[in-house]
Protein backbone atom coordinates (compact mmCIF):
# COMPACT_ATOMS: atom_id res chain seq x y z
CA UNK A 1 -2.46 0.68 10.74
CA UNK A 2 -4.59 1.19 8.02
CA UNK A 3 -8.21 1.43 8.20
CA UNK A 4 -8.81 -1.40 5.60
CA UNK A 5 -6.85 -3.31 7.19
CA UNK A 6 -8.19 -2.65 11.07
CA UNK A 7 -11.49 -3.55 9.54
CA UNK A 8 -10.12 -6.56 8.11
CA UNK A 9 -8.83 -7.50 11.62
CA UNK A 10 -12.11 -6.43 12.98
CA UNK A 11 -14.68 -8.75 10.65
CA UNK A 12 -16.38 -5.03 10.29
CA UNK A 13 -17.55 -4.09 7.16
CA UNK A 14 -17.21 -0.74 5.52
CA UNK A 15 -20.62 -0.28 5.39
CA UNK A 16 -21.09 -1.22 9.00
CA UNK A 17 -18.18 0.73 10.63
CA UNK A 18 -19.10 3.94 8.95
CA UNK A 19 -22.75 3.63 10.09
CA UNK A 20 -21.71 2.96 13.56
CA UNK A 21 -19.87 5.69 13.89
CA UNK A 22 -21.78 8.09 11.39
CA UNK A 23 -19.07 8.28 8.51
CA UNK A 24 -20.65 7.76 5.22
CA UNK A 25 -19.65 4.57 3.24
CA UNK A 26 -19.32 6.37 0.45
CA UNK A 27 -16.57 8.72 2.07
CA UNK A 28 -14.88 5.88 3.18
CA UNK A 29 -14.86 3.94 -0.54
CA UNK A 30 -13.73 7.26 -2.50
CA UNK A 31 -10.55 7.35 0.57
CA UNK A 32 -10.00 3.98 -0.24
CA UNK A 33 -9.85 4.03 -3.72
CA UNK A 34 -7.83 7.48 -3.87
CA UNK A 35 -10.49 9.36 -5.22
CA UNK A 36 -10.69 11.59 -1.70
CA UNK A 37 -9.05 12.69 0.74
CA UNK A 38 -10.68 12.53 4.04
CA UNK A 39 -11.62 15.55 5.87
CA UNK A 40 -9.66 15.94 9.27
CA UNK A 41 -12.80 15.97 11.26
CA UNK A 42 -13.47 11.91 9.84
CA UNK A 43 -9.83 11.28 10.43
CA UNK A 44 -10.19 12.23 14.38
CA UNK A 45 -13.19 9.97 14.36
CA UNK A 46 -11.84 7.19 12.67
CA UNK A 47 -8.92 7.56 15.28
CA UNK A 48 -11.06 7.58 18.19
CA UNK A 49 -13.68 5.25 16.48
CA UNK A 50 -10.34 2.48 16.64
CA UNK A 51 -8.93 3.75 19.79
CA UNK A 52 -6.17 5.66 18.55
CA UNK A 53 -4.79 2.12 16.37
CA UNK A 54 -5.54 3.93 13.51
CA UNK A 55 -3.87 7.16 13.59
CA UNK A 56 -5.48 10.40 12.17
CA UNK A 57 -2.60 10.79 10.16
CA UNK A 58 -3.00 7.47 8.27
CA UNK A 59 -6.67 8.50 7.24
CA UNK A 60 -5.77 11.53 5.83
CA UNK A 61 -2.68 10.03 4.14
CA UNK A 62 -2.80 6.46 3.49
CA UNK A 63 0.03 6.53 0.88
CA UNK A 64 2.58 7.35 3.28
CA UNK A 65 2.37 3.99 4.93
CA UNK A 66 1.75 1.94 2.15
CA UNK A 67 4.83 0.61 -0.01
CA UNK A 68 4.30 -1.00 -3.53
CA UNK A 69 6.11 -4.10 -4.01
CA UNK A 70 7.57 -5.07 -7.16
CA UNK A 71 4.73 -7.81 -8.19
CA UNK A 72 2.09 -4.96 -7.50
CA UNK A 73 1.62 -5.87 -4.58
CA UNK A 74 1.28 -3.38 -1.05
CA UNK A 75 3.05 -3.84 2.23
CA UNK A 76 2.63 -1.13 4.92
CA UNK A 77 6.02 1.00 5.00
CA UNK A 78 7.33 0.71 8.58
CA UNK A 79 9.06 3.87 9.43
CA UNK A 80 11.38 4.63 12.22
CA UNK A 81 10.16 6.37 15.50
């Protein structure tokens, strides 16, 4: 799962989740938008931050799991264990 979307399912708001767990917002925005890349220190905290429902490996690469639709839409890509 993506962490947009856990915090989606979580009413928890960027802003909120990263001071909780002392991520900055900022850091979080630039991931989101594809500006940065998050460090792998964040991406173990994010992963223990969501117990483990948001792997480390989806922080640090988001647009492996994420597949764009052809109205522009995104869907998360499920991939075979």
């Amino acid at each position: 799962m993506l962490l947009k979307d856990w915090l989606k399912k979580n009413g928890m708001s960027i802003r909120a989740f990263g001071r909780l767990h002392g991520i900055s917002h900022v850091t979080l925005c630039m991931s989101f938008s594809g500006k940065q890349r998050l460090s792998a220190r964040t991406a173990v905290k994010i992963e223990h931050a969501t117990n483990g429902e948001v792997s480390r490996t989806e922080s640090v690469w988001p647009e492996d799991f994420v597949e764009k639709m052809e109205d522009g839409s995104e869907q998360m890509r499920i991939t075979p264990i």
